[in-house]
N, C-alpha and C. Protein backbone atom coordinates (compact mmCIF):
# COMPACT_ATOMS: atom_id res chain seq x y z
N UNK A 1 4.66 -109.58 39.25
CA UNK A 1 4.46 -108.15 39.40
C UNK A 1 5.30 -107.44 38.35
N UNK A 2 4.74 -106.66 37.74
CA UNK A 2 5.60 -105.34 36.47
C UNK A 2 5.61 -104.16 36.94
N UNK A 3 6.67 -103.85 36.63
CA UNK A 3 7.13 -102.29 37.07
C UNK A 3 7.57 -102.19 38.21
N UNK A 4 7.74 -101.11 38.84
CA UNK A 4 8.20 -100.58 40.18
C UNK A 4 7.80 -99.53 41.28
N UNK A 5 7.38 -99.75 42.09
CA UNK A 5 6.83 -98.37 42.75
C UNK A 5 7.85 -97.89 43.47
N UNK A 6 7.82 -96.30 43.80
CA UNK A 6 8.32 -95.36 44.23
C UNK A 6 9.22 -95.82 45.54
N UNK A 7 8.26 -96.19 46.45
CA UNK A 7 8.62 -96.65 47.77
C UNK A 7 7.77 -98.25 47.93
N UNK A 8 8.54 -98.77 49.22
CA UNK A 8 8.09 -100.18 49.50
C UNK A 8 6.26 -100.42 49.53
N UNK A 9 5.98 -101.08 49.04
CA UNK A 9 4.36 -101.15 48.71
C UNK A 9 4.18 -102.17 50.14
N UNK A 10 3.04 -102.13 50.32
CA UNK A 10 2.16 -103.08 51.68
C UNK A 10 1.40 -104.00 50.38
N UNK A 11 1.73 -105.11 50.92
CA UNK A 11 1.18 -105.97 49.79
C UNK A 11 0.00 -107.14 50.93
N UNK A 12 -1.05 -107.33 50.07
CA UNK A 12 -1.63 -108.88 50.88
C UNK A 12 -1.88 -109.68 49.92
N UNK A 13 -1.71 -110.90 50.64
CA UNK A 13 -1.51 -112.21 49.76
C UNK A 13 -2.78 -113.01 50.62
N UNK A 14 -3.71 -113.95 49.09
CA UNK A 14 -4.46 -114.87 49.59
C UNK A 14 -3.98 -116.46 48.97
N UNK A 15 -4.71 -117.17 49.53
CA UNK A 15 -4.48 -118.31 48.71
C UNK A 15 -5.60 -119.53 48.78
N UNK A 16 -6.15 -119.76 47.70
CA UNK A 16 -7.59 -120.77 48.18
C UNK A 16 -6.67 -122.30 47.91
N UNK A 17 -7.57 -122.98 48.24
CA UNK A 17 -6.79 -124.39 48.76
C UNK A 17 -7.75 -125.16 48.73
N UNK A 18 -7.82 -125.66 47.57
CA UNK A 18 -8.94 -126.88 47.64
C UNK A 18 -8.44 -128.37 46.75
N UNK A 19 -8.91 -129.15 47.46
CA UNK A 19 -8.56 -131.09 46.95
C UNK A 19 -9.98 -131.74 47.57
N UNK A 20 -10.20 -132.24 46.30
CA UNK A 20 -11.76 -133.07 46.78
C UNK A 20 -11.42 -134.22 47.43
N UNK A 21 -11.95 -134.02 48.29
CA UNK A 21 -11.99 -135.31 49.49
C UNK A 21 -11.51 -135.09 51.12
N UNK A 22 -10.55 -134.23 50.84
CA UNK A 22 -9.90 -134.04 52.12
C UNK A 22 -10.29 -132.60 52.88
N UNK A 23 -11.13 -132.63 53.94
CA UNK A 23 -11.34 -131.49 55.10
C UNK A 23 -10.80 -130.63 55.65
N UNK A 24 -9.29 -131.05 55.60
CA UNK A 24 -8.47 -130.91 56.49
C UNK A 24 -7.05 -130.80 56.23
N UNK A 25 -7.28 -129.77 55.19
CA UNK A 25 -5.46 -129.92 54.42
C UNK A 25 -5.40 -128.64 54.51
N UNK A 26 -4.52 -128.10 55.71
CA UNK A 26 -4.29 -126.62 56.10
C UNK A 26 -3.50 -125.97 55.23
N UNK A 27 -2.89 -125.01 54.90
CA UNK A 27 -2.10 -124.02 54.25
C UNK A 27 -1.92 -122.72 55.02
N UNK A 28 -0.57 -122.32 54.81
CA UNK A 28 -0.36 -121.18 55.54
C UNK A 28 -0.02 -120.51 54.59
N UNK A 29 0.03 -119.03 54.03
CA UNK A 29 0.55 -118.11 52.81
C UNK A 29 1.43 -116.71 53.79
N UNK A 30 2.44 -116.31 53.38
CA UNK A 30 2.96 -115.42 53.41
C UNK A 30 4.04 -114.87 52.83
N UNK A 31 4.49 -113.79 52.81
CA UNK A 31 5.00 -112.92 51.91
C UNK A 31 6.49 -112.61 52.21
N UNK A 32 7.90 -112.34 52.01
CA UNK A 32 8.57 -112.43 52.37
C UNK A 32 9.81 -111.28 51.32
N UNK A 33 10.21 -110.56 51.89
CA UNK A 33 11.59 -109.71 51.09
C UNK A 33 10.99 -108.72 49.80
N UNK A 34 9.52 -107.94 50.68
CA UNK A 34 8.95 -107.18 49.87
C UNK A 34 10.21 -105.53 49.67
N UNK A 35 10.31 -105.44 48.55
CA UNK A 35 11.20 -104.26 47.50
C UNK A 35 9.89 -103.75 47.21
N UNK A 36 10.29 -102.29 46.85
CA UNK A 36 9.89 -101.69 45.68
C UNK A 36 9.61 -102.18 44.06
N UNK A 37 10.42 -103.56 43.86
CA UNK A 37 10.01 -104.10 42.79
C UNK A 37 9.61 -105.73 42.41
N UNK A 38 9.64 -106.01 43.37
CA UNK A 38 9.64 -107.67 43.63
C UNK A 38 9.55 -107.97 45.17
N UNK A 39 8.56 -108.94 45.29
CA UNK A 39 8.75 -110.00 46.39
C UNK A 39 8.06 -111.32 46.40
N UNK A 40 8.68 -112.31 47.34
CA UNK A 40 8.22 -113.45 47.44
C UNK A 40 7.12 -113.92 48.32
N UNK A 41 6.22 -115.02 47.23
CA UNK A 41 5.02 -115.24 47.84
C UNK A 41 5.27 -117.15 48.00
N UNK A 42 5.25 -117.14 49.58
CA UNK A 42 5.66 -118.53 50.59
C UNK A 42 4.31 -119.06 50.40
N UNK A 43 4.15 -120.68 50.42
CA UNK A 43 2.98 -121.32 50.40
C UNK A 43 3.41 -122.35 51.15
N UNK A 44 2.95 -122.94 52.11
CA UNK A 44 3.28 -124.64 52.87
C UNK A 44 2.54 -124.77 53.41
N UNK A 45 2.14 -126.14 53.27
CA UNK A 45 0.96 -127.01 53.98
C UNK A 45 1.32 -127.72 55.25
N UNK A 46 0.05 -127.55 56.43
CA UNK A 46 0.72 -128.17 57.23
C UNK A 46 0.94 -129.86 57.57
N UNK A 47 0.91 -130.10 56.51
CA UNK A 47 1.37 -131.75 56.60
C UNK A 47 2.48 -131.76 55.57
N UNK A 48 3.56 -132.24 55.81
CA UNK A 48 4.70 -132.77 55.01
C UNK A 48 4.64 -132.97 53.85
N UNK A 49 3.90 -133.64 53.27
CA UNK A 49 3.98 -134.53 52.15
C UNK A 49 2.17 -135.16 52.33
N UNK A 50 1.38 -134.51 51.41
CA UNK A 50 0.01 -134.86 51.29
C UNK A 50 0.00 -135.68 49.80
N UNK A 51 1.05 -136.11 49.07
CA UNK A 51 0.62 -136.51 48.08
C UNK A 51 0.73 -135.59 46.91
N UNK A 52 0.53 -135.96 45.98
CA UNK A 52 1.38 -135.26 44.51
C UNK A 52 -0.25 -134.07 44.30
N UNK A 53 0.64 -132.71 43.75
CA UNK A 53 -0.53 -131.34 43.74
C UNK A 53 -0.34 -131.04 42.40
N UNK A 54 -1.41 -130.97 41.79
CA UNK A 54 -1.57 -130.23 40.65
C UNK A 54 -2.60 -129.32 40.40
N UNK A 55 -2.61 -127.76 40.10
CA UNK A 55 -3.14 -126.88 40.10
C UNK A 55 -4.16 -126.92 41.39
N UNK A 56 -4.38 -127.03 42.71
CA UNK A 56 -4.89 -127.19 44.10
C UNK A 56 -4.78 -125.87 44.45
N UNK A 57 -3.76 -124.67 44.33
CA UNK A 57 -3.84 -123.76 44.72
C UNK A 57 -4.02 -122.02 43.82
N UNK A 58 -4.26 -121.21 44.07
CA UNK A 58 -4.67 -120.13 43.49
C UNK A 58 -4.95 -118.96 44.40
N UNK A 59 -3.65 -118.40 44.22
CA UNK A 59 -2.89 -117.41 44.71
C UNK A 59 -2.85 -115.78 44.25
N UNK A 60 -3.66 -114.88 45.11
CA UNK A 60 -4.23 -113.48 44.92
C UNK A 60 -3.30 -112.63 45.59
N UNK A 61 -2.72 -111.39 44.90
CA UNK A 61 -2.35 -110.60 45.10
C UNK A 61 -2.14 -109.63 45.16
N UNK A 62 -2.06 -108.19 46.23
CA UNK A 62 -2.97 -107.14 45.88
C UNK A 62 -1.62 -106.13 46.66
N UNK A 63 -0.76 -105.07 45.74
CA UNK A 63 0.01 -104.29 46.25
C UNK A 63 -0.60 -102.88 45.63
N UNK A 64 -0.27 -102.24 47.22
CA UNK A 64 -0.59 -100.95 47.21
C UNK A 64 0.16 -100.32 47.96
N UNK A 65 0.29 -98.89 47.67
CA UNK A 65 0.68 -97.95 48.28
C UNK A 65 -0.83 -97.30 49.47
N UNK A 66 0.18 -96.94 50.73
CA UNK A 66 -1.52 -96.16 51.49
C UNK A 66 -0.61 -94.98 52.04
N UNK A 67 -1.41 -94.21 51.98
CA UNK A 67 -1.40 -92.68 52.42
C UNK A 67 -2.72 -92.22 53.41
N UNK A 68 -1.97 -92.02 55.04
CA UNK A 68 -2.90 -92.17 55.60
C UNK A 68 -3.84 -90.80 55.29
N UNK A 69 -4.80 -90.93 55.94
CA UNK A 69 -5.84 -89.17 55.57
C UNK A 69 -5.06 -88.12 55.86
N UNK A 70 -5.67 -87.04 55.10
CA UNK A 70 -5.33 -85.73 55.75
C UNK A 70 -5.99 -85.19 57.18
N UNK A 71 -5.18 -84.91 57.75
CA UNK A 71 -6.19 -84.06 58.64
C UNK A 71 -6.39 -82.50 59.20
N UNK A 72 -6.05 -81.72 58.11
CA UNK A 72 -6.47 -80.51 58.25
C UNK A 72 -7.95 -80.14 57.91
């Protein structure tokens, strides 16, 4: 992420997860010690140790500021 916003941004995080062969290799993604200018994006699978990963994951990220409606 570059630059800085004003106030703390609401950020969502995705993450696709794919290895040919296996059905069943869960992943959990979340976000952690969101600033105004930085935060961390958590990735772990739920099995221990699946074996050696190279490029398997691909990780989307989308920060914004929201301002709810007006209502006058």
């Amino acid at each position: 992420m570059q630059g800085k916003f004003l106030v703390t941004p609401s950020v969502f995080v995705t993450a696709a997860h794919y290895r040919a062969g296996l059905k069943r290799d869960a992943a959990s993604v979340w976000i952690e010690d969101v600033t105004q200018s930085s935060f961390k994006v958590c990735l772990r699978e739920l099995q221990n140790y699946a074996g050696s990963h190279d490029d398997v994951y691909t990780v989307s990220v989308f920060a914004f500021l929201y301002s709810p409606p007006r209502t006058d």
